[in-house]
N, C-alpha and C. Protein backbone atom coordinates (compact mmCIF):
# COMPACT_ATOMS: atom_id res chain seq x y z
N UNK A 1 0.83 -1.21 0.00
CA UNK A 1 0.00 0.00 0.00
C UNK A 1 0.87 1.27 0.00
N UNK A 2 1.70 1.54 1.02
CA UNK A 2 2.71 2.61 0.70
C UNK A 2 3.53 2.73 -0.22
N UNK A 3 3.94 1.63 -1.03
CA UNK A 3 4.42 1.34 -2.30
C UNK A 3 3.76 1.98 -3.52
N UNK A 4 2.65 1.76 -3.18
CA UNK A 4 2.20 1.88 -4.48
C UNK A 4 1.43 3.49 -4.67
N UNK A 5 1.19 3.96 -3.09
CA UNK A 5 0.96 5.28 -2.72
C UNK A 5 2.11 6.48 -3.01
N UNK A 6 3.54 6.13 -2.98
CA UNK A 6 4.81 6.10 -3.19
C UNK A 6 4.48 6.77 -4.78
N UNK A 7 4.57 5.38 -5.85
CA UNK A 7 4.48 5.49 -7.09
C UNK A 7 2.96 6.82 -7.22
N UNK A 8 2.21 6.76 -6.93
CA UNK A 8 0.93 7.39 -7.51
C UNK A 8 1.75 8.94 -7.54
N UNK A 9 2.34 9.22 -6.39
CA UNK A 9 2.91 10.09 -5.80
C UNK A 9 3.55 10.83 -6.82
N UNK A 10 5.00 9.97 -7.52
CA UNK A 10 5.94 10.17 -8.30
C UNK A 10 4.87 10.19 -9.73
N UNK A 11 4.08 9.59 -9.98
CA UNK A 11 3.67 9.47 -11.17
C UNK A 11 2.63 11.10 -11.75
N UNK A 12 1.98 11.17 -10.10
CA UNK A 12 1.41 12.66 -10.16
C UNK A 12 2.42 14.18 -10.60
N UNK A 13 4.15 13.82 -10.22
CA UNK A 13 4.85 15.15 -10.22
C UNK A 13 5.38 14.34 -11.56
N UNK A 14 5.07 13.75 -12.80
CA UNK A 14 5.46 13.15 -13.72
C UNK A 14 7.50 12.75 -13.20
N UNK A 15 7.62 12.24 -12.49
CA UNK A 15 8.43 11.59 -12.33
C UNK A 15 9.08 10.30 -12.75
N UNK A 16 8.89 10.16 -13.84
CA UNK A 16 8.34 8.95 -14.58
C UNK A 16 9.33 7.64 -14.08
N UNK A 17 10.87 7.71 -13.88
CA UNK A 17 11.83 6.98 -13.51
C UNK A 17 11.44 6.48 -11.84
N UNK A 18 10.93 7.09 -11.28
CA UNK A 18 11.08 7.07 -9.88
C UNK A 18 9.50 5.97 -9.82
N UNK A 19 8.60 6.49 -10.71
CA UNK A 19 7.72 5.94 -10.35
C UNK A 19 7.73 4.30 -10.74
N UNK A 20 8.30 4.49 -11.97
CA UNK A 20 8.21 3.34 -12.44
C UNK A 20 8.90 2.00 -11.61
N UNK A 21 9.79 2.67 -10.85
CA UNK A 21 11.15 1.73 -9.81
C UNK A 21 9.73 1.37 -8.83
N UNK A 22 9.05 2.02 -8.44
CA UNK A 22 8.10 1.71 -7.11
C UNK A 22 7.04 0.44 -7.91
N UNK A 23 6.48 1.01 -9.04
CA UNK A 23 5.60 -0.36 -10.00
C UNK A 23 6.27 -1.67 -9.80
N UNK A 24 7.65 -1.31 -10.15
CA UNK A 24 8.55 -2.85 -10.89
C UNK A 24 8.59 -3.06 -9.39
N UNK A 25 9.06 -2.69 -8.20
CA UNK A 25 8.75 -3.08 -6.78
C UNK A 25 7.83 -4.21 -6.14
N UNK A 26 6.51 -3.37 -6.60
CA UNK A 26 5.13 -4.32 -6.60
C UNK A 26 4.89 -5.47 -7.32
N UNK A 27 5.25 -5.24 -8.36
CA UNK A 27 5.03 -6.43 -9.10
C UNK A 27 6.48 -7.58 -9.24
N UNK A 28 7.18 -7.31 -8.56
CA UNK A 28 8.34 -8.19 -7.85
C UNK A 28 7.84 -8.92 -6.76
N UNK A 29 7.30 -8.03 -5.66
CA UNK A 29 6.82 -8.36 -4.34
C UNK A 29 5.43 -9.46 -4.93
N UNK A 30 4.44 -8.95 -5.18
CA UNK A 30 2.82 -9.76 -5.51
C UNK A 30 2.75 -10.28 -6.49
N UNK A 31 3.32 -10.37 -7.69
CA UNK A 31 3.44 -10.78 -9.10
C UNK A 31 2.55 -9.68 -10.12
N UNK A 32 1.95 -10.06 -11.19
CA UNK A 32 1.52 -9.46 -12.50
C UNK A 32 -0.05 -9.77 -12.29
N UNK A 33 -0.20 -10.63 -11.76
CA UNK A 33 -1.75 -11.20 -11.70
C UNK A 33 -2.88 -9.85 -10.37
N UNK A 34 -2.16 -9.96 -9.99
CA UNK A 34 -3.08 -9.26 -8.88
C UNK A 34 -2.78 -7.44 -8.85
N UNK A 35 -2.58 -7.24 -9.58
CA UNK A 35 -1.19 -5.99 -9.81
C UNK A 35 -1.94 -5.23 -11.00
N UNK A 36 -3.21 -4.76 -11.26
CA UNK A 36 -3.55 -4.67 -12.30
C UNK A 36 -3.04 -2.70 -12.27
N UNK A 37 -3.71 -2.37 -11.38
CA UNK A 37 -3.08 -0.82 -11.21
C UNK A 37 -1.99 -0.63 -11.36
N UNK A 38 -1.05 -1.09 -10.76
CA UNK A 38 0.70 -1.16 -11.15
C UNK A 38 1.04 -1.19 -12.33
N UNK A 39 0.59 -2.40 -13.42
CA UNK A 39 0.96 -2.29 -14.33
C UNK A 39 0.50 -1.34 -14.92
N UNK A 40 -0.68 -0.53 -15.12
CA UNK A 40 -1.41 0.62 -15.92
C UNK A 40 -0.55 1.86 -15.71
N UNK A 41 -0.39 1.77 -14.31
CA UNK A 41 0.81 3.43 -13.91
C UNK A 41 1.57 2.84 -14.66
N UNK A 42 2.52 1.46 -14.58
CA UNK A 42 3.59 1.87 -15.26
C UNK A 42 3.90 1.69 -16.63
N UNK A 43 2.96 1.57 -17.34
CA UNK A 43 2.48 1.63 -18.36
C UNK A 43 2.54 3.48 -19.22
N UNK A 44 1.25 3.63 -18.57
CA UNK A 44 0.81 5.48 -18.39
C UNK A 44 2.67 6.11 -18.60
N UNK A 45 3.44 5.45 -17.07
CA UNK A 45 4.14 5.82 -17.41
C UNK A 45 5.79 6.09 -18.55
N UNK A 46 5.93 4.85 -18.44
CA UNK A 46 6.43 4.74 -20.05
C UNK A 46 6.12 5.15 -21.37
N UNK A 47 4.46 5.10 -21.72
CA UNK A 47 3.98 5.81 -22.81
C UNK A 47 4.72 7.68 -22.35
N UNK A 48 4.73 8.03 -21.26
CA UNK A 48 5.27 9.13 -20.78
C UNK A 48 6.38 9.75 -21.66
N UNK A 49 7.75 8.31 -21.19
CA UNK A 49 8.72 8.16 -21.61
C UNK A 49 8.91 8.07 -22.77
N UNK A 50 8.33 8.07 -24.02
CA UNK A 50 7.79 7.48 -25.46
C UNK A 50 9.09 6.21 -25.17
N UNK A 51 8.68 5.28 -24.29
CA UNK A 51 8.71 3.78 -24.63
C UNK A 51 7.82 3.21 -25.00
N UNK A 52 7.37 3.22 -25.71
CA UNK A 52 5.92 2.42 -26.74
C UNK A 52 5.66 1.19 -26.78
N UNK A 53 6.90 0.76 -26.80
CA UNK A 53 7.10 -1.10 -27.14
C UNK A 53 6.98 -1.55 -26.13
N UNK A 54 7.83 -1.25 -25.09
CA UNK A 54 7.66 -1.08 -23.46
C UNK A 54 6.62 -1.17 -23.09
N UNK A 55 6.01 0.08 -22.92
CA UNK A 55 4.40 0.18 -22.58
C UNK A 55 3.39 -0.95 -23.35
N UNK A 56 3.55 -1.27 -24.52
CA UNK A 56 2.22 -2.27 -25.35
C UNK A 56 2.70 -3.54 -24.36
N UNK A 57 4.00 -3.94 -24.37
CA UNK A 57 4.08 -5.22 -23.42
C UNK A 57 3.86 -5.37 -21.91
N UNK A 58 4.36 -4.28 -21.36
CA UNK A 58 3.10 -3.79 -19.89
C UNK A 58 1.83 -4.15 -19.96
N UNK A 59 1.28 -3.30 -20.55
CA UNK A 59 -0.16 -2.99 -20.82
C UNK A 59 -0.69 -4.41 -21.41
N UNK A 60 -0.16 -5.05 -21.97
CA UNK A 60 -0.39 -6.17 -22.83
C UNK A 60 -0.46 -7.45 -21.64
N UNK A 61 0.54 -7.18 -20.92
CA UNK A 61 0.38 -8.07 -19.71
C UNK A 61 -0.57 -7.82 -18.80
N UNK A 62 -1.47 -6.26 -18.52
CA UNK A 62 -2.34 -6.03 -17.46
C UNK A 62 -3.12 -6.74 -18.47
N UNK A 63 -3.53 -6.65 -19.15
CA UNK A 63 -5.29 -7.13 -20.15
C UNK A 63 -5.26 -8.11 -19.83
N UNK A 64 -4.25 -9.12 -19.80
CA UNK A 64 -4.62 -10.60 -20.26
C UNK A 64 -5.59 -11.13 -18.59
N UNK A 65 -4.79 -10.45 -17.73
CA UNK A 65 -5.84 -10.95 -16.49
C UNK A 65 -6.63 -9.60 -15.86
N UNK A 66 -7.06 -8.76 -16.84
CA UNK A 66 -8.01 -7.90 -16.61
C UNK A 66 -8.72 -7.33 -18.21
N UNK A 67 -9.29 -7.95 -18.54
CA UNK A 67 -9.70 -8.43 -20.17
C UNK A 67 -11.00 -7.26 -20.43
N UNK A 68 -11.81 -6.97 -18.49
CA UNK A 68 -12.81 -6.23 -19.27
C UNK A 68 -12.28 -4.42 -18.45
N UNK A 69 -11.32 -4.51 -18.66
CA UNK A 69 -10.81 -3.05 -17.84
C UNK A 69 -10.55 -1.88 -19.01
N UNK A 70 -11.63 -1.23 -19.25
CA UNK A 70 -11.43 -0.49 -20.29
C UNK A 70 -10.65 0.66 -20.19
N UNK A 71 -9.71 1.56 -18.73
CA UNK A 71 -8.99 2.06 -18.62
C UNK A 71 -7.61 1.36 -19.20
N UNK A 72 -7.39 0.26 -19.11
CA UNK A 72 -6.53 -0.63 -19.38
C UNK A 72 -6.31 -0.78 -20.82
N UNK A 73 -7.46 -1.19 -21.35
CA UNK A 73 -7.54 -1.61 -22.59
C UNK A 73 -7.36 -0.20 -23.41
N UNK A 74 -7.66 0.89 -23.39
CA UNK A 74 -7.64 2.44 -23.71
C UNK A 74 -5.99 2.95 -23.75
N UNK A 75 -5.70 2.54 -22.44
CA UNK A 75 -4.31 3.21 -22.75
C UNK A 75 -3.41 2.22 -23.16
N UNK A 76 -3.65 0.87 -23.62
CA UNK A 76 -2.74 -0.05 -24.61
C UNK A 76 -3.08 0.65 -26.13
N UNK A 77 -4.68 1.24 -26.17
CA UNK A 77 -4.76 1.59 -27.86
C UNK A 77 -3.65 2.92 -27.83
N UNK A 78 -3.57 3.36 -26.58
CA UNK A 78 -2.86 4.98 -26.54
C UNK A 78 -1.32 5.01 -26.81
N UNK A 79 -1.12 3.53 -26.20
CA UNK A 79 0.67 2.75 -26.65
C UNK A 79 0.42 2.59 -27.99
N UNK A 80 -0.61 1.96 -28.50
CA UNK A 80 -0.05 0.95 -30.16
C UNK A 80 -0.41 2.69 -31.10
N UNK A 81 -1.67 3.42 -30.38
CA UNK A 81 -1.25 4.44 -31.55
C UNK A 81 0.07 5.72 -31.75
N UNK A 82 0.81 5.88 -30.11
CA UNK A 82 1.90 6.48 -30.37
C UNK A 82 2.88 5.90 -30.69
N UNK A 83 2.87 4.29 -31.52
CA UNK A 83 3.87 3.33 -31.76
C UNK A 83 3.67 3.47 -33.45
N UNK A 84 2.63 3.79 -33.90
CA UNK A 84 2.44 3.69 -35.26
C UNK A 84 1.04 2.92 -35.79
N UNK A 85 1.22 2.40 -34.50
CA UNK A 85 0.41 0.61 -35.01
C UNK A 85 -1.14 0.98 -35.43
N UNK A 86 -1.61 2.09 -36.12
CA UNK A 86 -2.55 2.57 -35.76
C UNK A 86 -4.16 1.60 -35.93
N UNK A 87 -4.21 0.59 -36.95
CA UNK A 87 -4.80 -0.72 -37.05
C UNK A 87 -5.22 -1.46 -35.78
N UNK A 88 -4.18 -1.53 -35.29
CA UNK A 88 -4.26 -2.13 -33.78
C UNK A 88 -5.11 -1.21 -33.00
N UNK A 89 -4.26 0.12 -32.61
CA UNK A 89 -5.07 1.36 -31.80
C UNK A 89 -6.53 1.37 -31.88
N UNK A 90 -6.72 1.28 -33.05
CA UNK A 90 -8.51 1.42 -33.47
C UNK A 90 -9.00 0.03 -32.71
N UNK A 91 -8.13 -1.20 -33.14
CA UNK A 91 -9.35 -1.93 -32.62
C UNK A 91 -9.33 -2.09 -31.12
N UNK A 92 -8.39 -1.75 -30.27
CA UNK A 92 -8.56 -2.02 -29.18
C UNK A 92 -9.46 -0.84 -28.54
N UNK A 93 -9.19 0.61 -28.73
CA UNK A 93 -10.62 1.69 -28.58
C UNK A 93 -11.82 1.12 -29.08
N UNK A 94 -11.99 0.21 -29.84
CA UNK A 94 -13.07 -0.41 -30.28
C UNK A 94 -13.93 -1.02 -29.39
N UNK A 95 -12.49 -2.06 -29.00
CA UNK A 95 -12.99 -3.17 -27.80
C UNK A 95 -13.53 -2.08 -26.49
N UNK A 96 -12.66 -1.24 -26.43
CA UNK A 96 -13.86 -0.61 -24.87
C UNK A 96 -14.71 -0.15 -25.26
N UNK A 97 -15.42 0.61 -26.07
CA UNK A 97 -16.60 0.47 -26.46
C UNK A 97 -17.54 -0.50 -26.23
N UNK A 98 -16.93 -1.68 -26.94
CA UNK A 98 -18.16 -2.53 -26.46
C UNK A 98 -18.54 -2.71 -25.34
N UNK A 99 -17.37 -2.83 -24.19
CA UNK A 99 -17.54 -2.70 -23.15
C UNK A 99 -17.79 -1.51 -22.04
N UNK A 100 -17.86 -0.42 -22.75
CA UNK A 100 -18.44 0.53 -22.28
C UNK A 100 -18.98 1.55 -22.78
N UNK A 101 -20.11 1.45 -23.72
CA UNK A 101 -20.41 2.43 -24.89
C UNK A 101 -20.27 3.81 -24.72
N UNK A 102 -20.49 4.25 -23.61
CA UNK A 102 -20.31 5.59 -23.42
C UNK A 102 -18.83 6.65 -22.62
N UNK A 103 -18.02 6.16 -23.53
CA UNK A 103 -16.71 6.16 -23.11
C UNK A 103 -15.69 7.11 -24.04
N UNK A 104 -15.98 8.26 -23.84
CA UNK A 104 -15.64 9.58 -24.53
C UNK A 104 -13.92 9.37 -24.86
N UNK A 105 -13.12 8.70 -24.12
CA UNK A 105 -11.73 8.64 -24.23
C UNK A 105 -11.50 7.41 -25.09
N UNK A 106 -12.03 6.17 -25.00
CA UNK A 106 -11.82 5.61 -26.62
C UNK A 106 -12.96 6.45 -28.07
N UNK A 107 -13.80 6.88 -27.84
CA UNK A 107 -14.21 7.53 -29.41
C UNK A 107 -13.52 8.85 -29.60
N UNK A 108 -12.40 9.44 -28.50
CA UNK A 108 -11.37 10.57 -28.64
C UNK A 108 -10.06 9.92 -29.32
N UNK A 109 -9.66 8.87 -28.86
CA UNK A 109 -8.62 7.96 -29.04
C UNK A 109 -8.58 7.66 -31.12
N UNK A 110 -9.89 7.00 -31.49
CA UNK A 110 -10.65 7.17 -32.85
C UNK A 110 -10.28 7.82 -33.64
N UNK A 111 -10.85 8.94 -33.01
CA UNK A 111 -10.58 10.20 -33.84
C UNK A 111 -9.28 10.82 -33.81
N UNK A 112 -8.27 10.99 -32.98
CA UNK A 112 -7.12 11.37 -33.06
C UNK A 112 -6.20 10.51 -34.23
N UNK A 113 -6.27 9.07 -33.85
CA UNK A 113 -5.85 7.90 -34.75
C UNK A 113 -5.91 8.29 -35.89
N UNK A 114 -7.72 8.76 -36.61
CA UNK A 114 -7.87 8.77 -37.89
C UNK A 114 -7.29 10.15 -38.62
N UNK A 115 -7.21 11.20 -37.78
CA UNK A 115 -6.68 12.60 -37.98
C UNK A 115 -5.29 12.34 -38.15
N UNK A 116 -4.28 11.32 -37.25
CA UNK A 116 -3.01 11.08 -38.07
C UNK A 116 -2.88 10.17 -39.11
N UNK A 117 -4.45 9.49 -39.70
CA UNK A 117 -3.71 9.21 -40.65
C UNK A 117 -4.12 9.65 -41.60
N UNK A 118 -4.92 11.18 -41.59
CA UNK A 118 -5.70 12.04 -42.42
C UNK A 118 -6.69 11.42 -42.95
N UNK A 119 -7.40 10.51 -42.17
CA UNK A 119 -8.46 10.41 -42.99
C UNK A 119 -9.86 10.83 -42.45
N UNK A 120 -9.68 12.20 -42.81
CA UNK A 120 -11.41 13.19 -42.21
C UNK A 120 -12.14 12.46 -41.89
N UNK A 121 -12.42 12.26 -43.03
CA UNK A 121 -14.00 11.93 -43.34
C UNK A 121 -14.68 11.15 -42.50
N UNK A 122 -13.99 10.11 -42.36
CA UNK A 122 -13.77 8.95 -41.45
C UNK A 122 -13.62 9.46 -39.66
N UNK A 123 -13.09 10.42 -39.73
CA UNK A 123 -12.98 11.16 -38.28
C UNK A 123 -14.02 11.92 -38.21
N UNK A 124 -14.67 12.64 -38.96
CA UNK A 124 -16.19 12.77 -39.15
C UNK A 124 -17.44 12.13 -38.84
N UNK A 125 -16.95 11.39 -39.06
CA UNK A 125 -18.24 10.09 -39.04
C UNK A 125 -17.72 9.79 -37.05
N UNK A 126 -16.76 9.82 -36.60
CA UNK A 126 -16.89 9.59 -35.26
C UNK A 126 -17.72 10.32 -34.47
N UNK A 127 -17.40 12.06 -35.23
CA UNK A 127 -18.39 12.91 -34.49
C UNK A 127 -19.63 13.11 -34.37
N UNK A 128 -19.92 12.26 -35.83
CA UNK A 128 -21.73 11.73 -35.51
C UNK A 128 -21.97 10.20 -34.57
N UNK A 129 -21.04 9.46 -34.38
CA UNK A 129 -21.44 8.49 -33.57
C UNK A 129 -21.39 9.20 -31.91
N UNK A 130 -20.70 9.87 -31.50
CA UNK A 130 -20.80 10.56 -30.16
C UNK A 130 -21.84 11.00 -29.89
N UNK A 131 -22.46 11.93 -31.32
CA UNK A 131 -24.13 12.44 -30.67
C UNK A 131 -25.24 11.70 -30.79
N UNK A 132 -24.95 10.48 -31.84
CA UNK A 132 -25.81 9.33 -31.67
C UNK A 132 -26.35 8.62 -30.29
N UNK A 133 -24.75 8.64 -29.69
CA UNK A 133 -24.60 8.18 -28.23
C UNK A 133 -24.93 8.97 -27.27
N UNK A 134 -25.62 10.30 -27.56
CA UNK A 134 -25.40 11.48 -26.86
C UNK A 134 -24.51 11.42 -25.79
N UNK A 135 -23.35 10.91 -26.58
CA UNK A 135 -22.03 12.16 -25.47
C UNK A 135 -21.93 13.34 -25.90
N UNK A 136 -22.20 14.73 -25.21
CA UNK A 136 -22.27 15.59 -25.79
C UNK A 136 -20.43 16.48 -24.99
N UNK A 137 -19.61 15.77 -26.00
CA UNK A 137 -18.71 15.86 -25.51
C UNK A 137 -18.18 17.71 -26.78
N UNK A 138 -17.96 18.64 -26.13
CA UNK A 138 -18.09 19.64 -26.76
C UNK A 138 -16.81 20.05 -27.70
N UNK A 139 -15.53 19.72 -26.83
CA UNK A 139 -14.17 19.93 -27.80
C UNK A 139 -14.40 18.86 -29.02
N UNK A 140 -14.37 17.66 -29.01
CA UNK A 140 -14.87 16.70 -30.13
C UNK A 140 -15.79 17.21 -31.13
N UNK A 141 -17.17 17.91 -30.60
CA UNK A 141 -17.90 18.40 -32.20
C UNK A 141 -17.32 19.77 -32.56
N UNK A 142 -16.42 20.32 -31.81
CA UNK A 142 -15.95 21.43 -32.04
C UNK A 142 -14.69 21.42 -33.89
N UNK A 143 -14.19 20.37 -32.89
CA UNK A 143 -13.42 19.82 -33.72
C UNK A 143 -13.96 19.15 -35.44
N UNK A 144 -15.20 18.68 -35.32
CA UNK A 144 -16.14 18.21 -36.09
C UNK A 144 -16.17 19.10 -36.86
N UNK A 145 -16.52 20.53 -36.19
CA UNK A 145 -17.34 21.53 -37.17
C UNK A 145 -16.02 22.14 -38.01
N UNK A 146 -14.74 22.00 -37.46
CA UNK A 146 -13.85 22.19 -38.01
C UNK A 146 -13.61 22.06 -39.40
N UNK A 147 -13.23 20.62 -38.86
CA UNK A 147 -13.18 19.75 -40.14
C UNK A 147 -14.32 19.75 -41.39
N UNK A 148 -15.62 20.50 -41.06
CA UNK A 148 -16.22 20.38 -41.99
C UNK A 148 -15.98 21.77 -43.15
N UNK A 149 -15.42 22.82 -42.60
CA UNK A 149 -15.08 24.33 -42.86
C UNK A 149 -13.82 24.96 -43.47
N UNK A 150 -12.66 23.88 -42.93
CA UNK A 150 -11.41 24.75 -42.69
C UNK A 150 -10.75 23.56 -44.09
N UNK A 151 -10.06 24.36 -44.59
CA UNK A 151 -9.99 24.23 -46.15
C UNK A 151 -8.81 23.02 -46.20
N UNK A 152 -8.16 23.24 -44.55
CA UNK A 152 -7.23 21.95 -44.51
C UNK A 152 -8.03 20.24 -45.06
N UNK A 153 -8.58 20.71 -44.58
CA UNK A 153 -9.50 18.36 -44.66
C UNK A 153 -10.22 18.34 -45.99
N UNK A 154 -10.19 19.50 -46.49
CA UNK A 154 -11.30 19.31 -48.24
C UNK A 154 -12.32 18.78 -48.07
N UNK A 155 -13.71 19.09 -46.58
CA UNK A 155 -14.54 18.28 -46.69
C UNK A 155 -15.77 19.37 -47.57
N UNK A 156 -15.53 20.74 -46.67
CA UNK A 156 -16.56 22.05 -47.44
C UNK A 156 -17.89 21.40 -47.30
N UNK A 157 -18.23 21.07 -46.05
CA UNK A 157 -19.82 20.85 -45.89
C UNK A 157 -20.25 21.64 -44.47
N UNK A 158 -20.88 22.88 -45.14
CA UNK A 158 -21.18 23.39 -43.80
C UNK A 158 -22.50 23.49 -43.51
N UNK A 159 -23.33 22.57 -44.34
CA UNK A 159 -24.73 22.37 -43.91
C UNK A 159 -24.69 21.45 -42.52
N UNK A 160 -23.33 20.72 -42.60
CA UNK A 160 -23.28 19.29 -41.71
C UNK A 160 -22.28 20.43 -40.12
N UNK A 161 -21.89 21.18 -40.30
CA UNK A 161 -21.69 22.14 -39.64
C UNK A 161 -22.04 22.71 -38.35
N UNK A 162 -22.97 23.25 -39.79
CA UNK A 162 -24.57 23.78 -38.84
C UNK A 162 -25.41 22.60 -37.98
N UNK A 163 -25.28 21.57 -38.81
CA UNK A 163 -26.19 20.33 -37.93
C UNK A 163 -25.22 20.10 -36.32
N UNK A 164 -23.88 19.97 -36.69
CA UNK A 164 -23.05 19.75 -35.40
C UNK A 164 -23.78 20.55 -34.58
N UNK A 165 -23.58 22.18 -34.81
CA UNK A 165 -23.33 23.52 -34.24
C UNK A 165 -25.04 23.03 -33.10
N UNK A 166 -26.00 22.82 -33.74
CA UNK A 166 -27.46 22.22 -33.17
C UNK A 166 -27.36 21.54 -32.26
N UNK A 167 -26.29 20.84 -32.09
CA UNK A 167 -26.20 19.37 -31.39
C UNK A 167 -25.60 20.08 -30.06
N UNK A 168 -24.89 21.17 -30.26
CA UNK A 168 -24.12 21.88 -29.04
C UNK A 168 -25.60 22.29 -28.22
N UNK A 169 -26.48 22.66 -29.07
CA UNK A 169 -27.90 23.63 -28.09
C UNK A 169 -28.47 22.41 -27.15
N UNK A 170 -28.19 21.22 -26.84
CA UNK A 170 -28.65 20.31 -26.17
C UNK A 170 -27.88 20.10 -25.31
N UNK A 171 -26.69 20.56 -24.99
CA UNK A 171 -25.66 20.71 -24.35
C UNK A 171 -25.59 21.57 -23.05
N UNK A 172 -25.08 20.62 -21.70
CA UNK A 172 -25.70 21.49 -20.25
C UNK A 172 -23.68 22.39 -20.37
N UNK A 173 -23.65 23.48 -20.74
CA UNK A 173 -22.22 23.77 -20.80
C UNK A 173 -22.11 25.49 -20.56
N UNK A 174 -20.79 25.93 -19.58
CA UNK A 174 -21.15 26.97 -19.18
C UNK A 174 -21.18 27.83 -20.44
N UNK A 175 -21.35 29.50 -20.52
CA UNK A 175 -21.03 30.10 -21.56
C UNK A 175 -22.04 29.40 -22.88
N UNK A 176 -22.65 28.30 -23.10
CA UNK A 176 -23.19 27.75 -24.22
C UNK A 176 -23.46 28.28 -25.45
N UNK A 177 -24.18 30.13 -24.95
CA UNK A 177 -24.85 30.65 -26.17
C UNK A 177 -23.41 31.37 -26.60
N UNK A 178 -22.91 31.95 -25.88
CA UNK A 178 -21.63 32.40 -26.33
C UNK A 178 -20.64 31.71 -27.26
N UNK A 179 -20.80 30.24 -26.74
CA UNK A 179 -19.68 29.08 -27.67
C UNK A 179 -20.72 29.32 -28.87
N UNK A 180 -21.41 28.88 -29.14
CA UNK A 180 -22.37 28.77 -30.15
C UNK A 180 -22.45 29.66 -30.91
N UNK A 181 -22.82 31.21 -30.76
CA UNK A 181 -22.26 32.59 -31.44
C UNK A 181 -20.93 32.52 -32.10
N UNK A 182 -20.33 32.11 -30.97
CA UNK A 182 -18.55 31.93 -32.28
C UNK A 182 -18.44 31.25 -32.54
N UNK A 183 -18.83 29.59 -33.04
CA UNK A 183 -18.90 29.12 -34.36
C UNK A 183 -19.53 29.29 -35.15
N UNK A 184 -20.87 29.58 -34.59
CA UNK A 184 -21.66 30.18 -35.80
C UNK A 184 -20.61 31.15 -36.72
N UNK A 185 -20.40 32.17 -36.12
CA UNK A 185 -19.94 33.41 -37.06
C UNK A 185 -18.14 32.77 -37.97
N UNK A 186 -17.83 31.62 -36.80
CA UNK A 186 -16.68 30.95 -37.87
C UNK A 186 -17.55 30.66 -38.91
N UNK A 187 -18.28 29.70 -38.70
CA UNK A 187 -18.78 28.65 -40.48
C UNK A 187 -19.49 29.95 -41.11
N UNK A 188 -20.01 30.78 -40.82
CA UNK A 188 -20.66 31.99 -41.87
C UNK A 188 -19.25 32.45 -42.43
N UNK A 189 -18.23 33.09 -41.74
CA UNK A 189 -16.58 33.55 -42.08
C UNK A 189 -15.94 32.65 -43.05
N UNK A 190 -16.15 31.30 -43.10
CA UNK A 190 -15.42 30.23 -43.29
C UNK A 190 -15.90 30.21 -44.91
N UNK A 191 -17.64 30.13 -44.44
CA UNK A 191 -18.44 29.90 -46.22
C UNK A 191 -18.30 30.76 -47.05
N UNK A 192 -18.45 32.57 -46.52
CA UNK A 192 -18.13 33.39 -47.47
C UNK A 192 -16.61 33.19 -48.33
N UNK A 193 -16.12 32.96 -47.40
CA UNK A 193 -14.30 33.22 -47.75
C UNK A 193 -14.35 32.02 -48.79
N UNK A 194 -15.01 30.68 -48.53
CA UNK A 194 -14.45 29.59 -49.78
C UNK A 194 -15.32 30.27 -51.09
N UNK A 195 -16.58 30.70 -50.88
CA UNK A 195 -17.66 31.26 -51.68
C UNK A 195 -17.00 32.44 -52.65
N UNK A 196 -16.05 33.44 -51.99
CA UNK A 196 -15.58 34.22 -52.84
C UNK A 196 -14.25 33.80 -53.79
N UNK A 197 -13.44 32.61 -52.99
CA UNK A 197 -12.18 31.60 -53.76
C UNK A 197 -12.79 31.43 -54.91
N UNK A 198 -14.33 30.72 -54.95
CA UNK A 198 -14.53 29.89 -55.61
C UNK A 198 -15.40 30.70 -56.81
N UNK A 199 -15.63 31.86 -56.64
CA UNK A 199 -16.31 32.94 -57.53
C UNK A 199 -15.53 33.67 -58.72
């Protein structure tokens, strides 16, 4: 218990070396089986370290005897996608989903994945499964309405925009009408400006 209070400790002032010595401690002392927190800090923390390979085989070892731990399973997709592996990343954000549909940090995980590997559209389509789910998670459709406007992603749909921008008015969030006023006046800014390119 002080061990591992120790590590939380070091892992909170990102100490990443120190903490990790207190993990490998624990799981010396109790083994890998019963140790499921240990391995996740030291996991968390290595992804820290960009040890990637490191971390997927950590992390790879908490799952196998904690299979429905979707904190677990989340930050192995968070190893395989700062490793490259991005195939992998997706499906394991996948897997917590199933196991926890309403789980804003794997359909964030998704979308980051698909944004490095530029594929919008496809990261688009996440931001309609969130309000399907009504997570009305607000940086995510923000990001949505982005992508539908800003001349980087070539999507130029700001009818689908405006539909996001709607989805915010259902939203318990401070400031609301205020957020809402300034995207609005982005996608009006956004349409004229491609409207006159394109004139």
């Amino acid at each position: 218990q002080a061990l591992q209070y120790k590590g939380m400790v070091h892992f909170q002032f990102k100490q990443w070396d120190e903490a990790i010595g207190c993990f490998e401690k624990i799981l010396a002392q109790d083994g890998v089986e019963k140790n499921a927190q240990a391995l996740l800090y030291k996991g968390k923390s290595l992804i820290a370290k960009e040890l990637y390979y490191d971390a997927i085989q950590c992390l790879s070892s908490a799952e196998i005897n904690n299979c429905r731990n979707v904190e677990i399973i989340n930050e192995l997709g968070n190893a395989y996608r700062r490793n490259g592996e991005y195939e992998k990343a997706i499906r394991k954000y996948e897997q917590a989903i199933v196991l926890r549909s309403r789980n804003i940090q794997s359909f964030n995980g998704i979308y980051q994945t698909l944004m490095i590997q530029r594929k919008f559209s496809d990261a688009l389509n996440i931001v309609d499964r969130i309000i399907s789910e009504k997570i009305y998670d607000i940086q995510l459709i923000r990001d949505g309405i982005y992508l539908c406007i800003d001349g980087r992603y070539k999507i130029f749909n700001f009818d689908k925009a405006r539909q996001l921008l709607d989805s915010l008015a259902a939203m318990n969030i401070e400031n609301r009408n205020v957020v809402i006023d300034e995207l609005r006046s982005r996608i009006d800014s956004f349409e004229e400006n491609t409207k006159r390119r394109n004139s």
